[in-house]
C-alpha atoms as a PDB file:
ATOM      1  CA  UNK A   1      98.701  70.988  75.675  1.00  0.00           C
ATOM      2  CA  UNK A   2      95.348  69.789  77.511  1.00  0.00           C
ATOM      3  CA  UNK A   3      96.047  70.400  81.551  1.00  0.00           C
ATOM      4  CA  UNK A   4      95.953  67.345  83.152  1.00  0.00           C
ATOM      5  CA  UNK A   5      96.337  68.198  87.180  1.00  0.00           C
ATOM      6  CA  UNK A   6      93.839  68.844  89.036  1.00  0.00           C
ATOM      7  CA  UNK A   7      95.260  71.453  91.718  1.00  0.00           C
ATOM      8  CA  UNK A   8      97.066  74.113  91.535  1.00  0.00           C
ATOM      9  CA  UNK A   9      99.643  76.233  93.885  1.00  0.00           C
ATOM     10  CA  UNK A  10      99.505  80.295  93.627  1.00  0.00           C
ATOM     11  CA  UNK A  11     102.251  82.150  95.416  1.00  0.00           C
ATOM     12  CA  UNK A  12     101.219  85.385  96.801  1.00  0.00           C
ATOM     13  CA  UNK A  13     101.854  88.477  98.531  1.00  0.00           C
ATOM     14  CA  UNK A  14      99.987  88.642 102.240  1.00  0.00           C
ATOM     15  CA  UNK A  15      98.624  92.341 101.418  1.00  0.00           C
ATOM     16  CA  UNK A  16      94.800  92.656 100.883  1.00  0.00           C
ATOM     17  CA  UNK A  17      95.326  93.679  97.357  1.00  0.00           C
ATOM     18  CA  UNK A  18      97.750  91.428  96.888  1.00  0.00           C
ATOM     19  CA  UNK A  19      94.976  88.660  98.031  1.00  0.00           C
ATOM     20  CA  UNK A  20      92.519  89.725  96.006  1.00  0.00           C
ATOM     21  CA  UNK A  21      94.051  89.702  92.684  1.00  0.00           C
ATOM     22  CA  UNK A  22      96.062  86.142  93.683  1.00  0.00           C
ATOM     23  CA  UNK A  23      91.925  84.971  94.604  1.00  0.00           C
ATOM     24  CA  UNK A  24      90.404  86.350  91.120  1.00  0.00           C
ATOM     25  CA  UNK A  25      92.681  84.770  89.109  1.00  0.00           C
ATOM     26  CA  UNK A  26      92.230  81.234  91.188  1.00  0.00           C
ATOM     27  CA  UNK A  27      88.339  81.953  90.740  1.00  0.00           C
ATOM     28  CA  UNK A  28      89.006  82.870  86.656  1.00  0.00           C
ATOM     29  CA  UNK A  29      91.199  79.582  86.173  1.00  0.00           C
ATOM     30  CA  UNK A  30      88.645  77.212  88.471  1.00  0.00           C
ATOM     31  CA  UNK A  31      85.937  78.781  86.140  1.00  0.00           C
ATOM     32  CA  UNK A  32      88.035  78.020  83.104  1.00  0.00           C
ATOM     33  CA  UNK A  33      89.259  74.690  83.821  1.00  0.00           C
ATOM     34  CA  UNK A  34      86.074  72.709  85.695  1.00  0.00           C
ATOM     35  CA  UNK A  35      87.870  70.242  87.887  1.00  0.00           C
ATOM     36  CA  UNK A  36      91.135  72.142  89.271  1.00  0.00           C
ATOM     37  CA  UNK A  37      91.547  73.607  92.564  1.00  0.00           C
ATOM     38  CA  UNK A  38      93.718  77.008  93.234  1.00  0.00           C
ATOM     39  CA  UNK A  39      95.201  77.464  96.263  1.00  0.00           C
ATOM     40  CA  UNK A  40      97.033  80.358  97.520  1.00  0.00           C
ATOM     41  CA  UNK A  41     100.515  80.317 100.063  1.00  0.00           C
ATOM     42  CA  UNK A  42     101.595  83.091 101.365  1.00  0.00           C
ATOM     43  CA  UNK A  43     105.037  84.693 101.045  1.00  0.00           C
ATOM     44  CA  UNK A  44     106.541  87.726 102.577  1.00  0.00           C
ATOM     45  CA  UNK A  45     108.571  89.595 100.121  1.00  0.00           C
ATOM     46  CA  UNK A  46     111.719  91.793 101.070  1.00  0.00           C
ATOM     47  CA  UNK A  47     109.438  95.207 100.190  1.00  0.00           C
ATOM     48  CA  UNK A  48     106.901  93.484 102.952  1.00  0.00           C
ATOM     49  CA  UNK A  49     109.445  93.118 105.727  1.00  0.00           C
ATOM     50  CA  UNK A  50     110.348  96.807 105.697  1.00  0.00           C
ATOM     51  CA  UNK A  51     107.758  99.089 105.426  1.00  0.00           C
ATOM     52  CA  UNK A  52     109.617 102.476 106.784  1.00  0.00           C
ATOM     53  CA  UNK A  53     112.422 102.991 103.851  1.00  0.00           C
ATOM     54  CA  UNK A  54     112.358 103.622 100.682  1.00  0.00           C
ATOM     55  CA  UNK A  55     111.579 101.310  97.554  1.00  0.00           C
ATOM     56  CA  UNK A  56     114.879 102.942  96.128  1.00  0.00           C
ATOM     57  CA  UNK A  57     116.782 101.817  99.674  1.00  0.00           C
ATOM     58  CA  UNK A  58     115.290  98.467 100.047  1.00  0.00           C
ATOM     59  CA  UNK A  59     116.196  97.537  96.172  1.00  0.00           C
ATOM     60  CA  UNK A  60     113.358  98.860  94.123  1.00  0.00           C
ATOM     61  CA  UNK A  61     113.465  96.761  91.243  1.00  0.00           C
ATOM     62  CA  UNK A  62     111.564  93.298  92.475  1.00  0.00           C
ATOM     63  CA  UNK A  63     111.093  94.712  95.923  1.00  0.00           C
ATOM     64  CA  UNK A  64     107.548  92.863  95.925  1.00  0.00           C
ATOM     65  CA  UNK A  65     108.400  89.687  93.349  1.00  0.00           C
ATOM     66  CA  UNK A  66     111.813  88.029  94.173  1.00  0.00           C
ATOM     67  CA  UNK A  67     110.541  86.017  96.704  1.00  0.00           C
ATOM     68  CA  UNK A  68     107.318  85.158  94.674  1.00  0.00           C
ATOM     69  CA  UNK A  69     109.216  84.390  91.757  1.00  0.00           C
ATOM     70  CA  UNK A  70     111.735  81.881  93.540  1.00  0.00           C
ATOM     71  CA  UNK A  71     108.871  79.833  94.451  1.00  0.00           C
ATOM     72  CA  UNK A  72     107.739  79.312  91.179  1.00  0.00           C
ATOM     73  CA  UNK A  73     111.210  78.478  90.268  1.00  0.00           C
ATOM     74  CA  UNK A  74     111.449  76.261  93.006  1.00  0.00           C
ATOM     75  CA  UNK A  75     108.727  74.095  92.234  1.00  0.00           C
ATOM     76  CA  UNK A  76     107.235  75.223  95.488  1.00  0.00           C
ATOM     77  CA  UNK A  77     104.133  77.165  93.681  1.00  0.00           C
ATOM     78  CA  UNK A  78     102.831  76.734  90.714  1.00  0.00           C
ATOM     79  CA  UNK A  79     101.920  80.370  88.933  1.00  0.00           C
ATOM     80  CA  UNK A  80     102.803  84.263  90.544  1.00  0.00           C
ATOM     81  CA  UNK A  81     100.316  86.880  90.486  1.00  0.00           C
ATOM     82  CA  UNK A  82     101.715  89.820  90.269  1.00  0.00           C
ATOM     83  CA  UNK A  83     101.042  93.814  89.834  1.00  0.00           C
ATOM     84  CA  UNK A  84     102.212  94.229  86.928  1.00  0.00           C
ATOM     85  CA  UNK A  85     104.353  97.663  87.687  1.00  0.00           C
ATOM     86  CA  UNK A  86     106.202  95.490  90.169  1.00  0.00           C
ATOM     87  CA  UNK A  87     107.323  93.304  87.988  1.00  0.00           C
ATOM     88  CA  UNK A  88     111.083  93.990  87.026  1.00  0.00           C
ATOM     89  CA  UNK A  89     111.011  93.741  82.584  1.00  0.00           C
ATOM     90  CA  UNK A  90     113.828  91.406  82.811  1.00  0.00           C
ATOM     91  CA  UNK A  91     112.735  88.243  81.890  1.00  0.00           C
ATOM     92  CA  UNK A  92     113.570  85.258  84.603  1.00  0.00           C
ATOM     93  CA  UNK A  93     114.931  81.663  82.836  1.00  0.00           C
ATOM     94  CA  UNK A  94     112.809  79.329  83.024  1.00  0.00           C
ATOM     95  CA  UNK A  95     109.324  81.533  83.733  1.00  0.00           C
ATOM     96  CA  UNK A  96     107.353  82.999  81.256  1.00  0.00           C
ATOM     97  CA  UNK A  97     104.154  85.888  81.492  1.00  0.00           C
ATOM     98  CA  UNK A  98     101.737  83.486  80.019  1.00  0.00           C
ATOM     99  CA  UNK A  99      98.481  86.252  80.741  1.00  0.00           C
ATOM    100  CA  UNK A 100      97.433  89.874  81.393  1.00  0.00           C
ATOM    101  CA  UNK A 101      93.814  89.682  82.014  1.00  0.00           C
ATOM    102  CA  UNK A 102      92.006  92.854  81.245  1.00  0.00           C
ATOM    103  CA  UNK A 103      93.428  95.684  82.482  1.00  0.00           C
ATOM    104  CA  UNK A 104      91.775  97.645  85.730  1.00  0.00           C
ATOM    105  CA  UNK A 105      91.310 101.230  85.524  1.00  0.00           C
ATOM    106  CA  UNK A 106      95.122 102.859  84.940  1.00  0.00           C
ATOM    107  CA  UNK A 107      94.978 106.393  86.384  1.00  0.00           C
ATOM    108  CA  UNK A 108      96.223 107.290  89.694  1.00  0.00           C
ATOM    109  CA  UNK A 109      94.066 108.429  92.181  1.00  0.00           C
ATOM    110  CA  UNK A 110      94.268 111.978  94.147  1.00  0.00           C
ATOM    111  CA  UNK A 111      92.653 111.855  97.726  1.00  0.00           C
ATOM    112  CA  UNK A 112      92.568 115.392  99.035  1.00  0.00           C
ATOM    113  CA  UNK A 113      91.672 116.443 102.685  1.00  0.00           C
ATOM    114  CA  UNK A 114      88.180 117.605 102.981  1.00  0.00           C
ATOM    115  CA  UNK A 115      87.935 116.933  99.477  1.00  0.00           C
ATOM    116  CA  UNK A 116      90.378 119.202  98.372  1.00  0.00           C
ATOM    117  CA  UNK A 117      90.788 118.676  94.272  1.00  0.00           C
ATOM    118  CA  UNK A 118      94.279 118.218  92.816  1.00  0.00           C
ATOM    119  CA  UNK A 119      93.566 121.518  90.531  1.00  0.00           C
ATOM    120  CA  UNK A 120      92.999 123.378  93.997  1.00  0.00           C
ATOM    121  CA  UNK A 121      96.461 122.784  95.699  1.00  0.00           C
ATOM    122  CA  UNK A 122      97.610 125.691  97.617  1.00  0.00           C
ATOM    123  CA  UNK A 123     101.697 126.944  96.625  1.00  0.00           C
ATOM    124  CA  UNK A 124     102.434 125.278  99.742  1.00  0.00           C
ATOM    125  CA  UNK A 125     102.185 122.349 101.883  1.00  0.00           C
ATOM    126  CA  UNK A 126     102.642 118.794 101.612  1.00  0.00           C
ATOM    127  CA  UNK A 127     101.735 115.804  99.805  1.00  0.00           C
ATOM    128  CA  UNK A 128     102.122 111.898 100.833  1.00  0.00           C
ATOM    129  CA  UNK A 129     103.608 109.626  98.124  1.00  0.00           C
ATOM    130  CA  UNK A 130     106.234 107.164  98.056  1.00  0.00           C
ATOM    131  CA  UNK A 131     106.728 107.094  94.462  1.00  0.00           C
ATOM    132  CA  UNK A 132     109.338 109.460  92.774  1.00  0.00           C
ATOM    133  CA  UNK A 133     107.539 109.974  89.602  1.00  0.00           C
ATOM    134  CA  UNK A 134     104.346 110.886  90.879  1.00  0.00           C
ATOM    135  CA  UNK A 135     106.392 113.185  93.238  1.00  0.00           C
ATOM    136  CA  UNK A 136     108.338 114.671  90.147  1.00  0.00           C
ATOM    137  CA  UNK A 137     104.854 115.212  88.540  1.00  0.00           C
ATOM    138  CA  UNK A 138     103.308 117.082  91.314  1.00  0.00           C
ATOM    139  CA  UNK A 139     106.560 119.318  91.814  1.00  0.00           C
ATOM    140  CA  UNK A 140     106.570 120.077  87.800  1.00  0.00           C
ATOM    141  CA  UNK A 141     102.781 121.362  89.040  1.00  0.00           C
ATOM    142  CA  UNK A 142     103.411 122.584  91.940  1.00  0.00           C
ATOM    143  CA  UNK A 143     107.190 123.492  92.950  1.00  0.00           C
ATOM    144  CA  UNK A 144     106.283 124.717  95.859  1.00  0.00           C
ATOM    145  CA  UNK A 145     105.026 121.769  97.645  1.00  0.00           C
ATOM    146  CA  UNK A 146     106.684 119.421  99.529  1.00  0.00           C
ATOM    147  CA  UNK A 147     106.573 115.704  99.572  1.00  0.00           C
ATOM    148  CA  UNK A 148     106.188 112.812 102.600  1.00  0.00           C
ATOM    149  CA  UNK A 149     107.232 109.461 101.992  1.00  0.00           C
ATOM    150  CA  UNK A 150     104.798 107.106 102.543  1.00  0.00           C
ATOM    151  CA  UNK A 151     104.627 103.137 102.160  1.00  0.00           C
ATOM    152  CA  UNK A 152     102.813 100.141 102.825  1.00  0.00           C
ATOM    153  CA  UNK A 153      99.764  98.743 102.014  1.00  0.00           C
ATOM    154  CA  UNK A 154      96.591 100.815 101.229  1.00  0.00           C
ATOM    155  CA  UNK A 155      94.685 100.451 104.351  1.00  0.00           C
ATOM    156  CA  UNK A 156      98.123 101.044 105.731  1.00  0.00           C
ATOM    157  CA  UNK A 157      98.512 104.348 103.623  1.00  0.00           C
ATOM    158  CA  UNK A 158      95.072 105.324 103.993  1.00  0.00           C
ATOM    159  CA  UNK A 159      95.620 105.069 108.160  1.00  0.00           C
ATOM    160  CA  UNK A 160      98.912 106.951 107.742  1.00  0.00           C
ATOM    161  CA  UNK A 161      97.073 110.049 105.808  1.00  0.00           C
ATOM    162  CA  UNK A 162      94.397 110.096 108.101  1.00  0.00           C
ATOM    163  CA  UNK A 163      96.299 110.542 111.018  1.00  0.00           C
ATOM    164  CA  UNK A 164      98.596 113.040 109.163  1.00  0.00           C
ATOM    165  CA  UNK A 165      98.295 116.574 108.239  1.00  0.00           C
ATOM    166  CA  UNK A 166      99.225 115.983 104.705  1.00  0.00           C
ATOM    167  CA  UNK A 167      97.334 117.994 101.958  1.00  0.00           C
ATOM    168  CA  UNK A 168      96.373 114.851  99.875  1.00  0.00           C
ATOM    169  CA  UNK A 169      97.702 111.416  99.230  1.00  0.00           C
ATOM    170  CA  UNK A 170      98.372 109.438  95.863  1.00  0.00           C
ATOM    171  CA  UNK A 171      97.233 106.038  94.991  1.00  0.00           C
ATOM    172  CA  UNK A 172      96.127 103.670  92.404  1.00  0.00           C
ATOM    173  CA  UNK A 173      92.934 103.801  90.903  1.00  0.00           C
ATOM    174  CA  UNK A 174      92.950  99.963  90.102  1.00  0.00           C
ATOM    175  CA  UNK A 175      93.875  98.930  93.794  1.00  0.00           C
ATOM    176  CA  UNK A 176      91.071 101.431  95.568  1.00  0.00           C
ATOM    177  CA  UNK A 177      88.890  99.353  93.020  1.00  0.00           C
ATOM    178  CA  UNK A 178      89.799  96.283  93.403  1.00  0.00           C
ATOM    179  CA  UNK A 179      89.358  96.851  97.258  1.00  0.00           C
ATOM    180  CA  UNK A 180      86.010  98.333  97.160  1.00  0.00           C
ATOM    181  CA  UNK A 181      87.551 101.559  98.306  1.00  0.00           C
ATOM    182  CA  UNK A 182      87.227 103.413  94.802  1.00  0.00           C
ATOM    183  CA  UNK A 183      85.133 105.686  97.193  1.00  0.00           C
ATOM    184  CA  UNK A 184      88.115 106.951  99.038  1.00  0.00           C
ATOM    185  CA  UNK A 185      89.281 108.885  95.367  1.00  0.00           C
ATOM    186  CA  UNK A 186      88.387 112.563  95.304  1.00  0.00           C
ATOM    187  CA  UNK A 187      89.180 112.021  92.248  1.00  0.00           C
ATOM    188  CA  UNK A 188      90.500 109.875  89.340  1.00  0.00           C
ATOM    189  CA  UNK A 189      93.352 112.310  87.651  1.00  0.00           C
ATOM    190  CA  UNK A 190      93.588 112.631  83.529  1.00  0.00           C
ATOM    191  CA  UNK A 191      96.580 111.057  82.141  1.00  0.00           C
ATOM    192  CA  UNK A 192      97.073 114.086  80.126  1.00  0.00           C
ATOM    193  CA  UNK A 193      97.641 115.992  83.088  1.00  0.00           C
ATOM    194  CA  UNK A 194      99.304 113.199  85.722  1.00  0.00           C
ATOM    195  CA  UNK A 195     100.765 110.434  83.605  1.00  0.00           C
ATOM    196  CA  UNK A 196     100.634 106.779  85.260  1.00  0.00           C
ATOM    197  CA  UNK A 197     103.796 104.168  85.966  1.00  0.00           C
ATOM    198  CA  UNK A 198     104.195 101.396  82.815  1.00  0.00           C
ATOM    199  CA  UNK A 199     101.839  98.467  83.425  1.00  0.00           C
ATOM    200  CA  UNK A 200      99.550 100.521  86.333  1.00  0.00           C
ATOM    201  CA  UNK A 201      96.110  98.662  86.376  1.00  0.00           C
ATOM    202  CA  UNK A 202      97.433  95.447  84.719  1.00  0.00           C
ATOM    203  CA  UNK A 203      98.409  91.945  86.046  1.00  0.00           C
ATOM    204  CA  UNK A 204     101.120  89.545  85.209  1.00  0.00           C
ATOM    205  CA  UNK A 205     100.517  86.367  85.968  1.00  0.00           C
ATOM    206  CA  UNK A 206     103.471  84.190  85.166  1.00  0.00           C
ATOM    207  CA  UNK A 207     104.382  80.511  85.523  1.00  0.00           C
ATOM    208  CA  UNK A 208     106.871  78.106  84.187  1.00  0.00           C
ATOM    209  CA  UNK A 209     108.104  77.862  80.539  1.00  0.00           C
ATOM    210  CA  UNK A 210     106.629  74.906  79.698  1.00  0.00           C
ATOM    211  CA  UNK A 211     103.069  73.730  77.840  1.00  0.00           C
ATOM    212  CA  UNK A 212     101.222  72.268  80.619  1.00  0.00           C
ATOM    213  CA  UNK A 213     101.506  76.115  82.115  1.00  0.00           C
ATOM    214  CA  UNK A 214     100.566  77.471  78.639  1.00  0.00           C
ATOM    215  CA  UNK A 215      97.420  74.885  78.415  1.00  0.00           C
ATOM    216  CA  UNK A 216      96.281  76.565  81.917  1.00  0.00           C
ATOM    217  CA  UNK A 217      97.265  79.970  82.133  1.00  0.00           C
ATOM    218  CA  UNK A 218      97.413  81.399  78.880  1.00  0.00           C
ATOM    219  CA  UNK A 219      93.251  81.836  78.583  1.00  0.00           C
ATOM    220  CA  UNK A 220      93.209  83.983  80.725  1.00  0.00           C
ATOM    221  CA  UNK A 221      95.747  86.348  78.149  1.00  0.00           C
ATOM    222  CA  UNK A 222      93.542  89.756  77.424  1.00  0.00           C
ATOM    223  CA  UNK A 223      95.132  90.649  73.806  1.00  0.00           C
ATOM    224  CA  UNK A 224      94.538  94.185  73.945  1.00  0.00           C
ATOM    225  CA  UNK A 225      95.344  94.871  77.414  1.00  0.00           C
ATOM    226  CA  UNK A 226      98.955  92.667  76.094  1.00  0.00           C
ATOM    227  CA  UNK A 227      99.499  95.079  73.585  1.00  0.00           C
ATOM    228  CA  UNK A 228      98.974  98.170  75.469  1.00  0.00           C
ATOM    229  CA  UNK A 229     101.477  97.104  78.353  1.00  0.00           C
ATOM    230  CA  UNK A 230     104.145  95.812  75.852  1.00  0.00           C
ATOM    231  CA  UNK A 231     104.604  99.593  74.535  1.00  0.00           C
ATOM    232  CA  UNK A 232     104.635 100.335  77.935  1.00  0.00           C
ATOM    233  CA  UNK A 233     107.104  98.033  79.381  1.00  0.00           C
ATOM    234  CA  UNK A 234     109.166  98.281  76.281  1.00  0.00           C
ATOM    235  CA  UNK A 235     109.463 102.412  77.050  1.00  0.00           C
ATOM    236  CA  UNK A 236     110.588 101.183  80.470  1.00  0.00           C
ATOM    237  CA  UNK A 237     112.657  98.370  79.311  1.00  0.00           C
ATOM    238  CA  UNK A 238     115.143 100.597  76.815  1.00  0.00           C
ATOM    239  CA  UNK A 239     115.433 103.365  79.777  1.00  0.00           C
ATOM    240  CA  UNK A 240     116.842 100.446  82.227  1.00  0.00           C
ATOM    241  CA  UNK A 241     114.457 102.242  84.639  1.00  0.00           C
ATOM    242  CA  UNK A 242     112.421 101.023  87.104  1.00  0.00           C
ATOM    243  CA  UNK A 243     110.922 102.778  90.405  1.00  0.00           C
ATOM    244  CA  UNK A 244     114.662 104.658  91.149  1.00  0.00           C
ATOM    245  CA  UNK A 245     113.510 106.880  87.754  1.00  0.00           C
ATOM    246  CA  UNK A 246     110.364 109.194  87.616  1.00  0.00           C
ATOM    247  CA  UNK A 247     109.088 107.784  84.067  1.00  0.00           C
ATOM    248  CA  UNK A 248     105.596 107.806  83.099  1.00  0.00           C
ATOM    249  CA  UNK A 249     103.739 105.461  80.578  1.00  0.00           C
ATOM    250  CA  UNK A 250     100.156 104.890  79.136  1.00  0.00           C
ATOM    251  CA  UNK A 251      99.173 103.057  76.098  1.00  0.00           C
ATOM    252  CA  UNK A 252      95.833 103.171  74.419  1.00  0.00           C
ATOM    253  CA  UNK A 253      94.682 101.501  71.205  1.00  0.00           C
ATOM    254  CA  UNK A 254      93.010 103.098  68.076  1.00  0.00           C
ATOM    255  CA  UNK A 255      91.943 100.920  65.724  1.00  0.00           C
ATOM    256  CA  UNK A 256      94.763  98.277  64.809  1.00  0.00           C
ATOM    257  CA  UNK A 257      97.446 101.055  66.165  1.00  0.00           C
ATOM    258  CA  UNK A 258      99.170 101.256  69.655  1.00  0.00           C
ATOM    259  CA  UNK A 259      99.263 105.031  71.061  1.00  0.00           C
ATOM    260  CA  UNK A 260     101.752 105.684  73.573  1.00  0.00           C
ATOM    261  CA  UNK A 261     102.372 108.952  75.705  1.00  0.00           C
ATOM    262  CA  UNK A 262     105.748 108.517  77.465  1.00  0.00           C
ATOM    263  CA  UNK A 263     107.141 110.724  79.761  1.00  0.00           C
ATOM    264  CA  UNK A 264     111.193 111.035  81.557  1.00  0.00           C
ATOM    265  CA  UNK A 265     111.132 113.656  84.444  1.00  0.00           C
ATOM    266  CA  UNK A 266     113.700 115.120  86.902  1.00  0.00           C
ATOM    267  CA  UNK A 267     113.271 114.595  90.594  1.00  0.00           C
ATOM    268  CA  UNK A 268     112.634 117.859  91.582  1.00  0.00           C
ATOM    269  CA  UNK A 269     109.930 118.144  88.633  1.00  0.00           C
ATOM    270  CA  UNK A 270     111.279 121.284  86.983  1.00  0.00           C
ATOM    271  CA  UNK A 271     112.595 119.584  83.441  1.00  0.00           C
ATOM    272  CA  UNK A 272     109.891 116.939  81.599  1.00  0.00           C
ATOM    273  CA  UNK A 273     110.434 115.187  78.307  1.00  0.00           C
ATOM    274  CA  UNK A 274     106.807 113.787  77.412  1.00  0.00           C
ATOM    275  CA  UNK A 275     105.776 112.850  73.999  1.00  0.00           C
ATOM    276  CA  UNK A 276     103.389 110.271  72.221  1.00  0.00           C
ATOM    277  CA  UNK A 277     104.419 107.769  69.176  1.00  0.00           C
ATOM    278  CA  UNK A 278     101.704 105.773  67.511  1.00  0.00           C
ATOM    279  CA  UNK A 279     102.617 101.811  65.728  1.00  0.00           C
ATOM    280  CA  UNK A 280     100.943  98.723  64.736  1.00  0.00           C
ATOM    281  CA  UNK A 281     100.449  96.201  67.717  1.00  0.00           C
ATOM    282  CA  UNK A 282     102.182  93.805  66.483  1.00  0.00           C
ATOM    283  CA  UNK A 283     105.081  96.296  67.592  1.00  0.00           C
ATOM    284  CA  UNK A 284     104.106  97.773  70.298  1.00  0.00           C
ATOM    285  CA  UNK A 285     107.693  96.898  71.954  1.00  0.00           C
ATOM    286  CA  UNK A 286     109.743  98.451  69.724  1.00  0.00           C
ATOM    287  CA  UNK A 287     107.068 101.577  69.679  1.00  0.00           C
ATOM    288  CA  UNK A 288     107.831 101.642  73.440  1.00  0.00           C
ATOM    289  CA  UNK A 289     111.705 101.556  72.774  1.00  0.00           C
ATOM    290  CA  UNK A 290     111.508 104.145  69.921  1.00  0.00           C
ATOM    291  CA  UNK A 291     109.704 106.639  72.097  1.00  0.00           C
ATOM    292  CA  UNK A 292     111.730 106.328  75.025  1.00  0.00           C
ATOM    293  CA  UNK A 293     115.162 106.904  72.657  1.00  0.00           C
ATOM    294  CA  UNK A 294     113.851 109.820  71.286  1.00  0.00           C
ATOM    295  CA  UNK A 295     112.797 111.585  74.891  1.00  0.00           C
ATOM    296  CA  UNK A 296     116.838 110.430  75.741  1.00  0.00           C
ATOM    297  CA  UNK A 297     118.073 112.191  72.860  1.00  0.00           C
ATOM    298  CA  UNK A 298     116.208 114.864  73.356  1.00  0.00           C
ATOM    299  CA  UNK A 299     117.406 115.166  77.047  1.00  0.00           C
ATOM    300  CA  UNK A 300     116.388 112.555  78.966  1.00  0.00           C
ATOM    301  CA  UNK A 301     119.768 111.093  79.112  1.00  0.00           C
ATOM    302  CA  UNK A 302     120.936 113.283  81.479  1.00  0.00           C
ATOM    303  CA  UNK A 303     118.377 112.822  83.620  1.00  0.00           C
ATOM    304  CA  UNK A 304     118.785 109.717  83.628  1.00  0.00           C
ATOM    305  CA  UNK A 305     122.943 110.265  84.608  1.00  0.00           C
ATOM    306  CA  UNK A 306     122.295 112.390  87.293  1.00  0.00           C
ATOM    307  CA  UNK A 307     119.841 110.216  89.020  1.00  0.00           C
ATOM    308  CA  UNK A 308     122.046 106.968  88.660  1.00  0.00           C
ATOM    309  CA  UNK A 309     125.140 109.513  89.940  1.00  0.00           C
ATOM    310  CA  UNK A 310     123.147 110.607  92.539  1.00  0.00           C
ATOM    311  CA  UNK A 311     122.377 106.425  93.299  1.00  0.00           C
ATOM    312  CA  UNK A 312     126.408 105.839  93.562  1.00  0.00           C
ATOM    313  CA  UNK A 313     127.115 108.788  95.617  1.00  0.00           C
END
């Protein structure tokens, strides 16, 4: 279906990131469709309000999209941008992820004081991160080292470190870039040794279920960056995981095949199930959920148990 309105209502996220990618995709679809206007309202989302706890306390799954999401729903706003790793795999009646534009760089990002490398860590200190699996990663590397919570925004973060007396700090490549902070990195870390969250560096941005929404949003769809983050989010989706579980996922494409590395680690980093399957594109979802049910065979399962025990308690 040929749009036929002229404007256009973006809900958003009030963070600078959240800003900028909600302000590229307005520029992409005002370049795409001569005519339309984007605008952009702002929402505060519950994982806005409270910046001190814990994704895992404040809800975790759709933390940062709830509130976005309910707009669209609403009628209020037209199309959500969203980080894609925020974006619970559940899909939501009535919406539909109608584009992932071409995917930002994936990897997470070390910063070390002075410019200390993530190779060079000392047995102990501590390191600031407010995500469990890139917590459980560092442990596996270095058991020794402790961990500090941290949240909010990146400037926020990047405030936080500097006035701490943390060892380094972890972030995402994608956001430092899309920022103009890419700078800030010491250093961009290799999947093979730090594996990233399912759907880092990608965006979703979703609107209603209908063809007017198709007819606008879906040119801006990037087909291999769609197949790379449906093996991802299909790992993610057959765990029932979301930030509560350290789980790691990267696709890459060879050829017409979809390459995924998975990985399902323990909080405290000493046990790690990682492995890589390789499919067609066409099923990169069910390559996703066939690599995640072998690492839960193989042990993963408990894991998981003990975490969601541990969640009850």
């Amino acid at each position: 279906m040929t749009p036929t309105r002229n404007r256009l209502i973006i809900a958003s996220r009030g963070s600078d990131l959240a800003l900028w990618q909600s302000r590229w995709v307005a520029s992409r679809l005002e370049e795409i469709h001569p005519g339309v206007s984007v605008e952009i309202q702002v929402l505060r989302t519950s994982g806005d309000r409270d910046q001190e706890a814990t994704l895992q306390v404040i809800g975790g799954k759709g933390a940062f999209t709830k509130e976005i999401t309910e707009a669209v729903l609403r009628r209020d706003a037209d199309i959500a941008v969203h980080s894609l790793k925020d974006l619970p795999t559940e899909p939501t009646p009535g919406l539909r992820v109608w584009a992932h534009p071409a995917r930002f760089d994936p990897r997470d990002a070390w910063i070390g004081r002075d410019g200390l490398r993530y190779a060079d860590l000392p047995e102990a200190g501590t390191v600031a991160t407010g995500s469990l699996r890139r917590g459980a990663q560092l442990k596996h590397h270095r058991p020794g080292l402790g961990v500090e919570p941290i949240r909010g925004n990146v400037g926020t973060r990047l405030e936080k470190f500097e006035r701490g007396t943390m060892l380094g700090m972890f972030l995402a490549m994608a956001g430092l870039e899309r920022l103009g902070l890419a700078g800030r990195a010491t250093e961009a870390l290799d999947p093979a040794v730090f594996l990233p969250a399912p759907g880092q560096g990608a965006l979703a941005v979703e609107g209603r279920d209908d063809p007017e929404m198709e007819g606008f949003l879906a040119p801006l769809d990037d087909p291999e960056t769609r197949a790379r983050v449906a093996a991802e989010r299909g790992f993610l989706a057959e765990l029932e995981a979301g930030c509560q579980v350290p789980i790691g996922a990267l696709a890459a494409l060879q050829g017409e095949d979809v390459v995924l590395d998975g990985l399902i680690a323990s909080l405290d980093g000493a046990t790690v199930f990682r492995d890589t399957a390789r499919g067609p594109r066409a099923e990169a979802d069910t390559l996703g959920r066939r690599l995640a049910t072998a690492l839960r065979d193989r042990g993963g399962r408990e894991i998981l148990e003990e975490i969601r025990r541990n969640e009850g308690a």
